[in-house]
N, C-alpha and C. Protein backbone atom coordinates (compact mmCIF):
# COMPACT_ATOMS: atom_id res chain seq x y z
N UNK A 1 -18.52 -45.18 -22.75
CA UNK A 1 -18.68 -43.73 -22.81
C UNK A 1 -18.86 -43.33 -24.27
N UNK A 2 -20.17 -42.94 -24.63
CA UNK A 2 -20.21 -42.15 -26.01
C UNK A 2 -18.95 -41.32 -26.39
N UNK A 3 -19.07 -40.89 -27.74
CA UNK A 3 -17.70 -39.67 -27.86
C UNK A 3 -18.08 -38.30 -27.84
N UNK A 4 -19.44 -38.17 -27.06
CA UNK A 4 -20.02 -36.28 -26.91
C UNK A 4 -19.12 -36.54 -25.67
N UNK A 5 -19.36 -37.41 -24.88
CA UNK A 5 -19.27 -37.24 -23.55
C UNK A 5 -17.72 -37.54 -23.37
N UNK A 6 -17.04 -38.34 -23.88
CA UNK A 6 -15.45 -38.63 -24.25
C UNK A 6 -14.34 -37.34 -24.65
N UNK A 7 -15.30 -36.54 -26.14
CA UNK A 7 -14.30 -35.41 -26.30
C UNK A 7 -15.17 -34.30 -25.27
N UNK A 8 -15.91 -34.25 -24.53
CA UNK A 8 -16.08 -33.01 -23.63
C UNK A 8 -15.17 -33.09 -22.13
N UNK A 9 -15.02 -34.50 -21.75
CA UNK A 9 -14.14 -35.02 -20.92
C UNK A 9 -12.45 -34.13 -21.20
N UNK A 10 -12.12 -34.71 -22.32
CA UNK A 10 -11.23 -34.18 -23.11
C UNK A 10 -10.95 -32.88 -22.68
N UNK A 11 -12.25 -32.14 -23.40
CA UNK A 11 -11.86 -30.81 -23.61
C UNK A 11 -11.99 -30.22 -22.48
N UNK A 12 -12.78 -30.83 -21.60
CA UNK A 12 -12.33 -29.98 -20.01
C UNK A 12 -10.96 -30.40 -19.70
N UNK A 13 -10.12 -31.37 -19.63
CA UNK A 13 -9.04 -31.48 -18.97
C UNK A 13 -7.74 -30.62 -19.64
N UNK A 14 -8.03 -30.03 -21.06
CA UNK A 14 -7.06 -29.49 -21.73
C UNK A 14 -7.28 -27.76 -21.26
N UNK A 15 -8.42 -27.42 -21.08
CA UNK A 15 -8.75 -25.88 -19.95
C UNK A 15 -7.97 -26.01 -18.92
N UNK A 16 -7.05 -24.61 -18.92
CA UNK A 16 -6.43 -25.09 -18.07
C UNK A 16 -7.35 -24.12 -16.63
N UNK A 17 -6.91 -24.53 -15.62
CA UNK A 17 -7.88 -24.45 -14.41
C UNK A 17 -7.22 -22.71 -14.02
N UNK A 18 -8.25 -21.71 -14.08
CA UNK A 18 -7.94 -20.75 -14.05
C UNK A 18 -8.65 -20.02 -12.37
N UNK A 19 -7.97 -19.43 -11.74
CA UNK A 19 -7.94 -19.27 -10.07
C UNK A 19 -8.60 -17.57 -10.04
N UNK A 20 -9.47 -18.04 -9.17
CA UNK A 20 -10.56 -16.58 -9.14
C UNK A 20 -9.61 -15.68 -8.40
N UNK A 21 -9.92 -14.45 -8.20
CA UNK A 21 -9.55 -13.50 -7.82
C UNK A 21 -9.34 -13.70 -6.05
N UNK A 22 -8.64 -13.55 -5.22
CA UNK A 22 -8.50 -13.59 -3.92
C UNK A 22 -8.18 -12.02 -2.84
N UNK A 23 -9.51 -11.78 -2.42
CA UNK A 23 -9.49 -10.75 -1.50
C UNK A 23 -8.95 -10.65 0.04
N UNK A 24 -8.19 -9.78 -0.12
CA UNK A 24 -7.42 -9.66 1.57
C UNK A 24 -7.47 -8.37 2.02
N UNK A 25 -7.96 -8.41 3.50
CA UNK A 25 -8.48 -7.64 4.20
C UNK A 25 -6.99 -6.78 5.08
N UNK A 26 -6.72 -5.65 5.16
CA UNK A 26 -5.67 -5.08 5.82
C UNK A 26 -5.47 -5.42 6.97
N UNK A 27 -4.82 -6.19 7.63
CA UNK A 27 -4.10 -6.14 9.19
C UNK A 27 -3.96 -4.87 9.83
N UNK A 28 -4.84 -4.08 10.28
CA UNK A 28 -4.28 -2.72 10.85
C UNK A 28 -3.49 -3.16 12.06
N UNK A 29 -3.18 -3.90 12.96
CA UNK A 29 -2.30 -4.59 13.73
C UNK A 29 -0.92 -4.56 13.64
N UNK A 30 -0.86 -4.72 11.79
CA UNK A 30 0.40 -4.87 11.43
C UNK A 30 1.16 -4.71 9.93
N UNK A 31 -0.09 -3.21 9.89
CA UNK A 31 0.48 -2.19 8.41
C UNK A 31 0.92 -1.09 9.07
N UNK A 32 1.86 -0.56 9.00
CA UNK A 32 2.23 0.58 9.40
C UNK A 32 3.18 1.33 8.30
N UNK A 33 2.16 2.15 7.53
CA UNK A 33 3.21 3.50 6.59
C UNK A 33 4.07 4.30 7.32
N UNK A 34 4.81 4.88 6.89
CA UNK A 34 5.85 5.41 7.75
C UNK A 34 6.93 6.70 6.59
N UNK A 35 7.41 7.51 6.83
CA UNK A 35 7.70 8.55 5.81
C UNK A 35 9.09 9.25 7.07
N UNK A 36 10.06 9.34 5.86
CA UNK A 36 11.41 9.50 6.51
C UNK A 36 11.67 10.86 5.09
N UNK A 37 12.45 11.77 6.16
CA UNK A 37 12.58 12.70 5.34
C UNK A 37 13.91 13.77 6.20
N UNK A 38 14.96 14.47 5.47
CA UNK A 38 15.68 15.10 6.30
C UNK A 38 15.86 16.01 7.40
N UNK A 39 16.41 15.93 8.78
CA UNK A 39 15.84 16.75 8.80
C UNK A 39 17.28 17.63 9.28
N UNK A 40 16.97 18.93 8.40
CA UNK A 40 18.21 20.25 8.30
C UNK A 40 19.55 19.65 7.92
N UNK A 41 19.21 18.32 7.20
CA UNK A 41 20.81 17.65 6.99
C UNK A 41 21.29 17.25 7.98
N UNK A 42 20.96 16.90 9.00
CA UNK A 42 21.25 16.57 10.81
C UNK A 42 21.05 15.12 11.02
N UNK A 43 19.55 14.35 10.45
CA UNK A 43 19.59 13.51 10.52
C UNK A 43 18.43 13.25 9.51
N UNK A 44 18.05 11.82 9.26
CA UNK A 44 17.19 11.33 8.64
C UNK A 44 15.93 11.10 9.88
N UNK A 45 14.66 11.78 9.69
CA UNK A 45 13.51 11.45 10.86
C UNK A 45 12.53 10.38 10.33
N UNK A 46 12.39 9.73 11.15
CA UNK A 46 11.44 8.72 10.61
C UNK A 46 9.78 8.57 11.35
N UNK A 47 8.73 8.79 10.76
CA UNK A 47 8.14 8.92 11.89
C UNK A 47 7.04 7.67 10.73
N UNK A 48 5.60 6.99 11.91
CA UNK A 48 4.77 6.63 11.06
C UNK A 48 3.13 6.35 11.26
N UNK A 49 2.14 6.05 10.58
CA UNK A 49 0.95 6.00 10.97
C UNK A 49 0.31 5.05 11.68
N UNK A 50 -0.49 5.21 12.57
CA UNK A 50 -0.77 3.64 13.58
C UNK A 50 -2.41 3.37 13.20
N UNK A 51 -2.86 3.80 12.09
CA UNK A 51 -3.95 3.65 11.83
C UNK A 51 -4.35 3.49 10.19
N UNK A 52 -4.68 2.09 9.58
CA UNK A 52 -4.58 1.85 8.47
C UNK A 52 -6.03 1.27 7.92
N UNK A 53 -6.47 1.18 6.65
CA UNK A 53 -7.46 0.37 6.68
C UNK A 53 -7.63 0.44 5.11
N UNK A 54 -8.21 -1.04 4.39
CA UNK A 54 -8.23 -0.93 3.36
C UNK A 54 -8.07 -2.74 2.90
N UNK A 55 -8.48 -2.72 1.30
CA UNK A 55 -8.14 -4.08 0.68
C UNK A 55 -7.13 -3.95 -0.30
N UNK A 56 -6.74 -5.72 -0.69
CA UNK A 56 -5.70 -5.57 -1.54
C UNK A 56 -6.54 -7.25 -2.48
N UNK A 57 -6.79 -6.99 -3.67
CA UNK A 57 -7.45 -8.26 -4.60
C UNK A 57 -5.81 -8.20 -5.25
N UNK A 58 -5.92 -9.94 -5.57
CA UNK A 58 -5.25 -10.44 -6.24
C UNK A 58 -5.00 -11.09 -7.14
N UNK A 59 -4.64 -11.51 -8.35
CA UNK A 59 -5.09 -12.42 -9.49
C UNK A 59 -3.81 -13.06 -9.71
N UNK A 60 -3.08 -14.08 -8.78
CA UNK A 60 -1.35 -14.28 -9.61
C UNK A 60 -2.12 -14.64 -10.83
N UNK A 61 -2.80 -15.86 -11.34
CA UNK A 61 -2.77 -16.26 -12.24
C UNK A 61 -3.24 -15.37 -13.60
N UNK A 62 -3.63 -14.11 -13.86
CA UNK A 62 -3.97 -12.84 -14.54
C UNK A 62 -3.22 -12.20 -14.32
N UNK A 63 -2.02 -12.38 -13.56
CA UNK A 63 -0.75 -11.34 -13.44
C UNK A 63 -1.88 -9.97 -13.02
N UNK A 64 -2.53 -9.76 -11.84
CA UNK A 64 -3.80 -8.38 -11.70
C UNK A 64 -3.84 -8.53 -10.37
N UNK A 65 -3.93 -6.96 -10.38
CA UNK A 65 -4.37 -7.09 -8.85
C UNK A 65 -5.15 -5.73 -8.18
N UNK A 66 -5.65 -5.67 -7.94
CA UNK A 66 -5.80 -3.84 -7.12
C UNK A 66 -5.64 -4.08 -5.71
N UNK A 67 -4.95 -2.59 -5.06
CA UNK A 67 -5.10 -2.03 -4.20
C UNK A 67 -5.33 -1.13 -3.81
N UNK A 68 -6.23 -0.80 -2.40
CA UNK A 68 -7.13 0.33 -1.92
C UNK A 68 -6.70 0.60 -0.70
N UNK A 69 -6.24 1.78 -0.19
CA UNK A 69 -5.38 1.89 1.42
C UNK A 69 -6.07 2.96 1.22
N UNK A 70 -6.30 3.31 2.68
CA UNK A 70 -6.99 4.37 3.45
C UNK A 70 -6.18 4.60 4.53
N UNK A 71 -5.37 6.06 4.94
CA UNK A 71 -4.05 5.96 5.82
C UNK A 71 -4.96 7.13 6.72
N UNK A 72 -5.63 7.02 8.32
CA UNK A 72 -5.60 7.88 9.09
C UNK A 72 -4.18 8.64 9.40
N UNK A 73 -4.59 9.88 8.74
CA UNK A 73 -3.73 10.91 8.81
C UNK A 73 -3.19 11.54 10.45
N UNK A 74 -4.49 11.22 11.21
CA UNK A 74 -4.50 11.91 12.37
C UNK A 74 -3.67 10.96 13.43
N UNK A 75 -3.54 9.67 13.12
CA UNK A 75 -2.69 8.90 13.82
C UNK A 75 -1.04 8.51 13.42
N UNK A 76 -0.74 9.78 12.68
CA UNK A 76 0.86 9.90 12.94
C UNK A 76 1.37 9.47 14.15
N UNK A 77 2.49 9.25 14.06
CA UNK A 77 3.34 8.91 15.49
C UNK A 77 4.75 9.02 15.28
N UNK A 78 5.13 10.27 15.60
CA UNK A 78 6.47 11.24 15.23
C UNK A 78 7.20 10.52 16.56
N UNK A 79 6.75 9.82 17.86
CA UNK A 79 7.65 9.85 18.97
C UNK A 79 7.38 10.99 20.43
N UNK A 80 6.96 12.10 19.90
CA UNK A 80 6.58 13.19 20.33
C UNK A 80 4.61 13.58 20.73
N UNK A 81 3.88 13.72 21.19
CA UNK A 81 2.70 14.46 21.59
C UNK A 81 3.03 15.69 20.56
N UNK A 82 3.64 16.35 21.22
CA UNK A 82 3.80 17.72 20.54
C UNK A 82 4.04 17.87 19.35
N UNK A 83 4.70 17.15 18.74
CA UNK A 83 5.31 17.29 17.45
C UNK A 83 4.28 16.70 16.92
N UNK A 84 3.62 15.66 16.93
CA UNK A 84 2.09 14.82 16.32
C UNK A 84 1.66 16.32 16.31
N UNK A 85 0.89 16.90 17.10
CA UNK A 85 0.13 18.02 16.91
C UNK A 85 0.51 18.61 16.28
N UNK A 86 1.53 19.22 15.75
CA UNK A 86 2.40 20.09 15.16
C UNK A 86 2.26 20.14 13.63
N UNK A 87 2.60 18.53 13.46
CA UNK A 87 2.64 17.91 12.03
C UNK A 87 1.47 17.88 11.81
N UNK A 88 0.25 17.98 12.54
CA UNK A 88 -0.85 17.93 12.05
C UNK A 88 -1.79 19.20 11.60
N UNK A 89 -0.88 20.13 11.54
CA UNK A 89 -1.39 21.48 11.39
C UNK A 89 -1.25 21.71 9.99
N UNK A 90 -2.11 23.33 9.81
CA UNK A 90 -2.39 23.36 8.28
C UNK A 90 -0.88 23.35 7.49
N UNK A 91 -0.04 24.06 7.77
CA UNK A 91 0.96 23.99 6.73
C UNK A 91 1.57 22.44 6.25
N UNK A 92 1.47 21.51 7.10
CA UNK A 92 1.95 19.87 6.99
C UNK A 92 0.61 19.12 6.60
N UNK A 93 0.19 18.50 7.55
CA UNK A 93 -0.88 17.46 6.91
C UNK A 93 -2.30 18.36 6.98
N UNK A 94 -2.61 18.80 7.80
CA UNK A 94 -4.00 19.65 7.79
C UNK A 94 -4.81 18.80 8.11
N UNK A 95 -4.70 18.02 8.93
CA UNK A 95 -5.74 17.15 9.47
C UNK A 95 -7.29 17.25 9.71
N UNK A 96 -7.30 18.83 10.22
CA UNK A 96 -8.57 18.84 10.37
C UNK A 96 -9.40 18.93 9.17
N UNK A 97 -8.80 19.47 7.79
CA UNK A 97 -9.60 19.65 6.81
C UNK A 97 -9.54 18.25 6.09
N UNK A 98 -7.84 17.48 6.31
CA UNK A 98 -7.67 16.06 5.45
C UNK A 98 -7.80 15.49 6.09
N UNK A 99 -8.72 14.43 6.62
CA UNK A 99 -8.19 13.50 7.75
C UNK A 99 -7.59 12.31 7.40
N UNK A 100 -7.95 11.93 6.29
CA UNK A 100 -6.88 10.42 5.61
C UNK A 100 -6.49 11.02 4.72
N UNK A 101 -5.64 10.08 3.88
CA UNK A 101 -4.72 10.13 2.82
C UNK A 101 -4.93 8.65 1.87
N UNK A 102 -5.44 8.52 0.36
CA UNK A 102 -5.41 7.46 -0.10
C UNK A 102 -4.59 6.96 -0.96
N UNK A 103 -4.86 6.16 -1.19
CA UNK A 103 -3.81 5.07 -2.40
C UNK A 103 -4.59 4.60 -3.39
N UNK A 104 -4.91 4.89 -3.93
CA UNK A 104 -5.73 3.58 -5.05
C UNK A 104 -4.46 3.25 -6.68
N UNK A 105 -4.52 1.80 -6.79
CA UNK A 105 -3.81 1.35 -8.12
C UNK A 105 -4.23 1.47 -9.02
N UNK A 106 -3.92 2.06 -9.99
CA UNK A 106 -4.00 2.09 -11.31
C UNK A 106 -3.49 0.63 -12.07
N UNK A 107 -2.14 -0.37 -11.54
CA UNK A 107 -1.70 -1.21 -12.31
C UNK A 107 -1.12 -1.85 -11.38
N UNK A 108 -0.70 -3.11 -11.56
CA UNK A 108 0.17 -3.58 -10.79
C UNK A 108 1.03 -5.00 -11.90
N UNK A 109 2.93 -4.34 -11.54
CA UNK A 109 3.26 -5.15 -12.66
C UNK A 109 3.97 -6.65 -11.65
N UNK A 110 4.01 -7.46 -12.38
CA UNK A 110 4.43 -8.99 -11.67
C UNK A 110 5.66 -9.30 -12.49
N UNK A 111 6.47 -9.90 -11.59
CA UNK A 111 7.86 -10.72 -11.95
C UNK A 111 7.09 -11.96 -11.94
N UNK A 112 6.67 -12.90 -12.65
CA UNK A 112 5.95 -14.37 -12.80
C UNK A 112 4.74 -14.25 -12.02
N UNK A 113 4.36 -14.88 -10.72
CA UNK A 113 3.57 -14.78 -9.55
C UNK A 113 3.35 -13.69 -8.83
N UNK A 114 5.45 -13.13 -8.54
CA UNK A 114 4.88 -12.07 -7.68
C UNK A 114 4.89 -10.53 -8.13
N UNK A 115 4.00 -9.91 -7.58
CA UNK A 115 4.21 -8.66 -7.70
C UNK A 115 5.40 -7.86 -7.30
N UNK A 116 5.94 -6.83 -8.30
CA UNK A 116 7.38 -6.37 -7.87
C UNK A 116 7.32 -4.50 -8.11
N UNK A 117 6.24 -4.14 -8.54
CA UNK A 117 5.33 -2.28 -8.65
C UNK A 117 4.07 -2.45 -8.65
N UNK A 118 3.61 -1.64 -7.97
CA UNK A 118 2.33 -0.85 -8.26
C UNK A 118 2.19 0.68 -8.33
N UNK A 119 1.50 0.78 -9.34
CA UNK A 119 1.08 1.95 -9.95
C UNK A 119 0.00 2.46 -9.88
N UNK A 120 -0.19 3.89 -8.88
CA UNK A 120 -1.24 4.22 -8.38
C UNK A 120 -1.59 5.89 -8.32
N UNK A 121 -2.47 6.02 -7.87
CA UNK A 121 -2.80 7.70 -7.56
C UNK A 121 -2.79 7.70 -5.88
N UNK A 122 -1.72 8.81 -5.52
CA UNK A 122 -1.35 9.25 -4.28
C UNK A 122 -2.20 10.41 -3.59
N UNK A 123 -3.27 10.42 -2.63
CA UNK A 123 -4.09 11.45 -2.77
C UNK A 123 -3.49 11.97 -0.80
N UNK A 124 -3.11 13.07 -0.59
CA UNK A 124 -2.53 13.83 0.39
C UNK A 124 -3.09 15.15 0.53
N UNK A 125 -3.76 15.82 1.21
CA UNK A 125 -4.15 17.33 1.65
C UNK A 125 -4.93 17.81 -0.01
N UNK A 126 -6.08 16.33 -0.34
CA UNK A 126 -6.84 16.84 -0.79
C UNK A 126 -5.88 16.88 -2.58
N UNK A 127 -4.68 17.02 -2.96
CA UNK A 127 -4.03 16.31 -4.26
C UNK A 127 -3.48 15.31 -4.30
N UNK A 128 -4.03 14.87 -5.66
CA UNK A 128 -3.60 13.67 -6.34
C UNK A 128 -2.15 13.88 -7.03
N UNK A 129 -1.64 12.81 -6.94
CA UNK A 129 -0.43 12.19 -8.19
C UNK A 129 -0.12 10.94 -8.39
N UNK A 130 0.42 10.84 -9.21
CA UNK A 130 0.65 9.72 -9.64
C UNK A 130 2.07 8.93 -8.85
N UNK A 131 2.12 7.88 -8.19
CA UNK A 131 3.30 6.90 -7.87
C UNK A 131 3.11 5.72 -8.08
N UNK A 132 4.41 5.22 -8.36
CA UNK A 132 5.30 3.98 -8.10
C UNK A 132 5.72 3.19 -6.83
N UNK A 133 4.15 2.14 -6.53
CA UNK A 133 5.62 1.55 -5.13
C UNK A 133 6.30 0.37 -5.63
N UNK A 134 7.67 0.89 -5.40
CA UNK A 134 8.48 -0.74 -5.37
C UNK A 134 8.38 -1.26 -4.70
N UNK A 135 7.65 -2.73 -4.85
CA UNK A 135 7.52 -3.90 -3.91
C UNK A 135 8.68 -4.65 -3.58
N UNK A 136 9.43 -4.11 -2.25
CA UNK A 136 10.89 -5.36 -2.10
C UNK A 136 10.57 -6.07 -1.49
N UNK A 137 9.04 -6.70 -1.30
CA UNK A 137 9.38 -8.72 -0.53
C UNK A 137 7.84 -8.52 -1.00
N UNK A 138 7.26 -9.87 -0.98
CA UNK A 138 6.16 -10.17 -0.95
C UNK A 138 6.02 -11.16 -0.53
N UNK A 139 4.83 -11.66 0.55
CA UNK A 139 4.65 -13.37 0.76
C UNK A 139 3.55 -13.84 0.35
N UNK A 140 2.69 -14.39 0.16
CA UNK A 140 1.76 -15.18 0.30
C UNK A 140 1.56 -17.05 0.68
N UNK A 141 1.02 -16.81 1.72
CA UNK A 141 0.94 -18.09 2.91
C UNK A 141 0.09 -18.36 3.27
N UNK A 142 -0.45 -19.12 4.29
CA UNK A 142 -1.68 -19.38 5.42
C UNK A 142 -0.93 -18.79 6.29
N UNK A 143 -2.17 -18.46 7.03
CA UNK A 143 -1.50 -17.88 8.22
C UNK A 143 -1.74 -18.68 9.30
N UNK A 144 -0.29 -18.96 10.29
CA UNK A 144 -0.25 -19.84 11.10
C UNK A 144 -1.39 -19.88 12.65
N UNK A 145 -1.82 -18.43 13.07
CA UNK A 145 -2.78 -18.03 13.73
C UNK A 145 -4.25 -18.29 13.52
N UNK A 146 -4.08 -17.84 12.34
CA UNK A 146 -6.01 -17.09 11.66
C UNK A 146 -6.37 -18.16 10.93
N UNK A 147 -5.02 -19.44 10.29
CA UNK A 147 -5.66 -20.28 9.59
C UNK A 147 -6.66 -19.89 8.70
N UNK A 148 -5.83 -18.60 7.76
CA UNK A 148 -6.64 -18.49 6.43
C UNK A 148 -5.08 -18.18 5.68
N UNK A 149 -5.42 -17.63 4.61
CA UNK A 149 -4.60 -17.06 3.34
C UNK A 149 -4.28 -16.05 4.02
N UNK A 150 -2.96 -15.57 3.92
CA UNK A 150 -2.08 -14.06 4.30
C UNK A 150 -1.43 -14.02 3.17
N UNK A 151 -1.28 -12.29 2.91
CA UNK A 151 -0.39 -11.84 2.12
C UNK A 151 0.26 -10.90 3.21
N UNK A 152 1.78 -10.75 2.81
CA UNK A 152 2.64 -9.45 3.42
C UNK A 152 3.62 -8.73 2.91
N UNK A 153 3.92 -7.68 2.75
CA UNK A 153 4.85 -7.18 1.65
C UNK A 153 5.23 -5.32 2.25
N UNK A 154 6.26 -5.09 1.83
CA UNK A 154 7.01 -3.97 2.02
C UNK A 154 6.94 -3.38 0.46
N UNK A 155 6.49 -2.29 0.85
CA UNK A 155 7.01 -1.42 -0.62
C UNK A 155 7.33 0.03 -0.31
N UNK A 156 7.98 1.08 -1.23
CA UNK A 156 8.46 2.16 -1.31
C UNK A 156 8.50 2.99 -2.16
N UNK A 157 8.30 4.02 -1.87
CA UNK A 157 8.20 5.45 -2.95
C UNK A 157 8.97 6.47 -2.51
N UNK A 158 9.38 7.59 -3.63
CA UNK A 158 9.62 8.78 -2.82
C UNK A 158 8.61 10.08 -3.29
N UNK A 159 8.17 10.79 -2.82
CA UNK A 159 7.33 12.02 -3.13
C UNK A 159 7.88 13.08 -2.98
N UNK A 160 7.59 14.71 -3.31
CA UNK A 160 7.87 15.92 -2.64
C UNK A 160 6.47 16.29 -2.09
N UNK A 161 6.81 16.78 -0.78
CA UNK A 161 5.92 17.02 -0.40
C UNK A 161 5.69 18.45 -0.43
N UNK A 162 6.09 19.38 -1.32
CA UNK A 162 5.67 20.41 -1.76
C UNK A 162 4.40 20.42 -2.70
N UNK A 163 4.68 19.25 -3.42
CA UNK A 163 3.52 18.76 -4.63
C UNK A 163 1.84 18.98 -3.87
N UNK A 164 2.11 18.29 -2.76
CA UNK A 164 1.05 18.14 -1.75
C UNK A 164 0.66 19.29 -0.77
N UNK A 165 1.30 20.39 -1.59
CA UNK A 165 1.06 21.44 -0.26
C UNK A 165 1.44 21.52 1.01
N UNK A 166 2.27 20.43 0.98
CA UNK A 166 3.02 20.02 2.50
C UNK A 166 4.40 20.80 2.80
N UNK A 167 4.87 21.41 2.13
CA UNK A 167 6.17 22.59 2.34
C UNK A 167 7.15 23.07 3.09
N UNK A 168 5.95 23.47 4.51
CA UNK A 168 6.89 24.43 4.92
C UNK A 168 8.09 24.28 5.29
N UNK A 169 8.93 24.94 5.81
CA UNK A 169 10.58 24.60 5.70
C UNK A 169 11.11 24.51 4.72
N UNK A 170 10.72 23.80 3.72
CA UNK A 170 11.61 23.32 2.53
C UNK A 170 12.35 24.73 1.47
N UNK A 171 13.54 24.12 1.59
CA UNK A 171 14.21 23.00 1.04
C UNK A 171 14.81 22.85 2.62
N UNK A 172 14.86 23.51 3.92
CA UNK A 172 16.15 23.07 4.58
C UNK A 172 15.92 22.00 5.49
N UNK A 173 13.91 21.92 5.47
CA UNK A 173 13.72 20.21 6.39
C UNK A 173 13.16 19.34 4.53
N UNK A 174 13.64 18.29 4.75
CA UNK A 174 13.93 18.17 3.32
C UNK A 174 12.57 17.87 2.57
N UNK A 175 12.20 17.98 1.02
CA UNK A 175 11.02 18.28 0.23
C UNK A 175 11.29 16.94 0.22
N UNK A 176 12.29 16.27 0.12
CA UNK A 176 12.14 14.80 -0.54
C UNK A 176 11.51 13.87 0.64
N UNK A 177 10.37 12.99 0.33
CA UNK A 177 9.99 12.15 1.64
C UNK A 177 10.09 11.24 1.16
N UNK A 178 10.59 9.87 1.55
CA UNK A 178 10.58 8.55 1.71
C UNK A 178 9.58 7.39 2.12
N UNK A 179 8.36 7.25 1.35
CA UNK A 179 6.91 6.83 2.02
C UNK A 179 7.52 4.89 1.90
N UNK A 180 7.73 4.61 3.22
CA UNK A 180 7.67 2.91 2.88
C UNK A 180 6.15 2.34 3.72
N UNK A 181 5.67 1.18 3.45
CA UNK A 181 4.80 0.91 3.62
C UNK A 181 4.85 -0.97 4.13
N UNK A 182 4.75 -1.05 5.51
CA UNK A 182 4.88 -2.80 5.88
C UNK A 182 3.02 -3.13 5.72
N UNK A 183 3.06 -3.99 5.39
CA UNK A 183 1.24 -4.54 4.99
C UNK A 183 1.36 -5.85 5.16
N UNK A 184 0.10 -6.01 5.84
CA UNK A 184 -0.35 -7.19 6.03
C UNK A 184 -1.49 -7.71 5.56
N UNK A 185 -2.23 -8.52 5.27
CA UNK A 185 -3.69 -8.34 4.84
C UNK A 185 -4.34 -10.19 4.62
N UNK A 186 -5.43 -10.38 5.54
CA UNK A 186 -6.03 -11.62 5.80
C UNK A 186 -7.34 -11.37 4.41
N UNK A 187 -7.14 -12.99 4.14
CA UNK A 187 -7.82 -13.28 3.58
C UNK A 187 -9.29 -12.81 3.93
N UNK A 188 -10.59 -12.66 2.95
CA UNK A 188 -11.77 -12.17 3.22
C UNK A 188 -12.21 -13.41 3.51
């Protein structure tokens, strides 16, 4: 072996092997947002959306990542018919004028590999703000079914939903909401 071809040998094995970006597709099957908020101090209500859609890219090795959620607004699921309709009126979500609600990241910070926040713009009845979800689990696996790459992870925020034009009642059904989020998302 010449030494062009000896130190290029070399100098590829000292690069260290850097891992492209990996795209995963949302499980609407098995993301379900969900928002808990008081209600009259009586109890905590929990209600959540059955209609999700969106990607999540990943970079462990760039510590990077974005995510993009698209939350059908109109597929709340309070437990109730009536109350779905209810919540979907102008003073709460306003469905007919909002029909989703988005997420997009601005940042996402990592404990080593995994991700443990993301930092994003919260867009609801047409305003934006800025949140924080805390990520409390994350996996990344094959998936034993689909026999590809899965990611899955829980995260959480809290919002007012006054910010959002979402109000009425408040303060005595409570301003503070509790947005957690279960996600699933198959490899592209």
């Amino acid at each position: 072996m010449n030494r062009i071809a000896l130190f290029a040998a070399a100098a590829a094995m000292s690069v260290p092997a850097f891992a492209a970006p990996e795209t995963y597709v949302i499980d609407n099957g098995h993301t379900f947002p969900s928002f808990s908020y008081s209600h009259f101090g009586y109890s905590i209500q929990t209600s959540r959306f059955n209609r999700t859609t969106g990607k999540v890219v990943l970079d462990k090795a760039a510590r990077t990542g974005v995510v993009d959620v698209v939350i059908d607004m109109k597929s709340v699921d309070t437990g109730s018919p009536l109350f779905d309709e209810h919540i979907q009126a102008e003073d709460f979500l306003d469905t007919a004028k909002h029909p989703t609600a988005t997420f997009k990241s601005t940042g996402v910070k990592f404990d080593g590999d995994r991700p443990v926040a993301i930092d994003g713009n919260l867009t609801i009845k047409g305003v934006t703000k800025p949140v924080t979800l805390k990520v409390t689990s994350f996996h990344q696996m094959p998936h034993p079914m689909l026999k590809k790459d899965a990611i899955g992870a829980n995260a959480t925020t809290t919002v007012k939903r006054t910010e959002f034009n979402a109000g009425k009642y408040a303060p005595n059904v409570g301003d503070e909401v509790t947005i957690n989020i279960a996600i699933e998302a198959i490899e592209e």
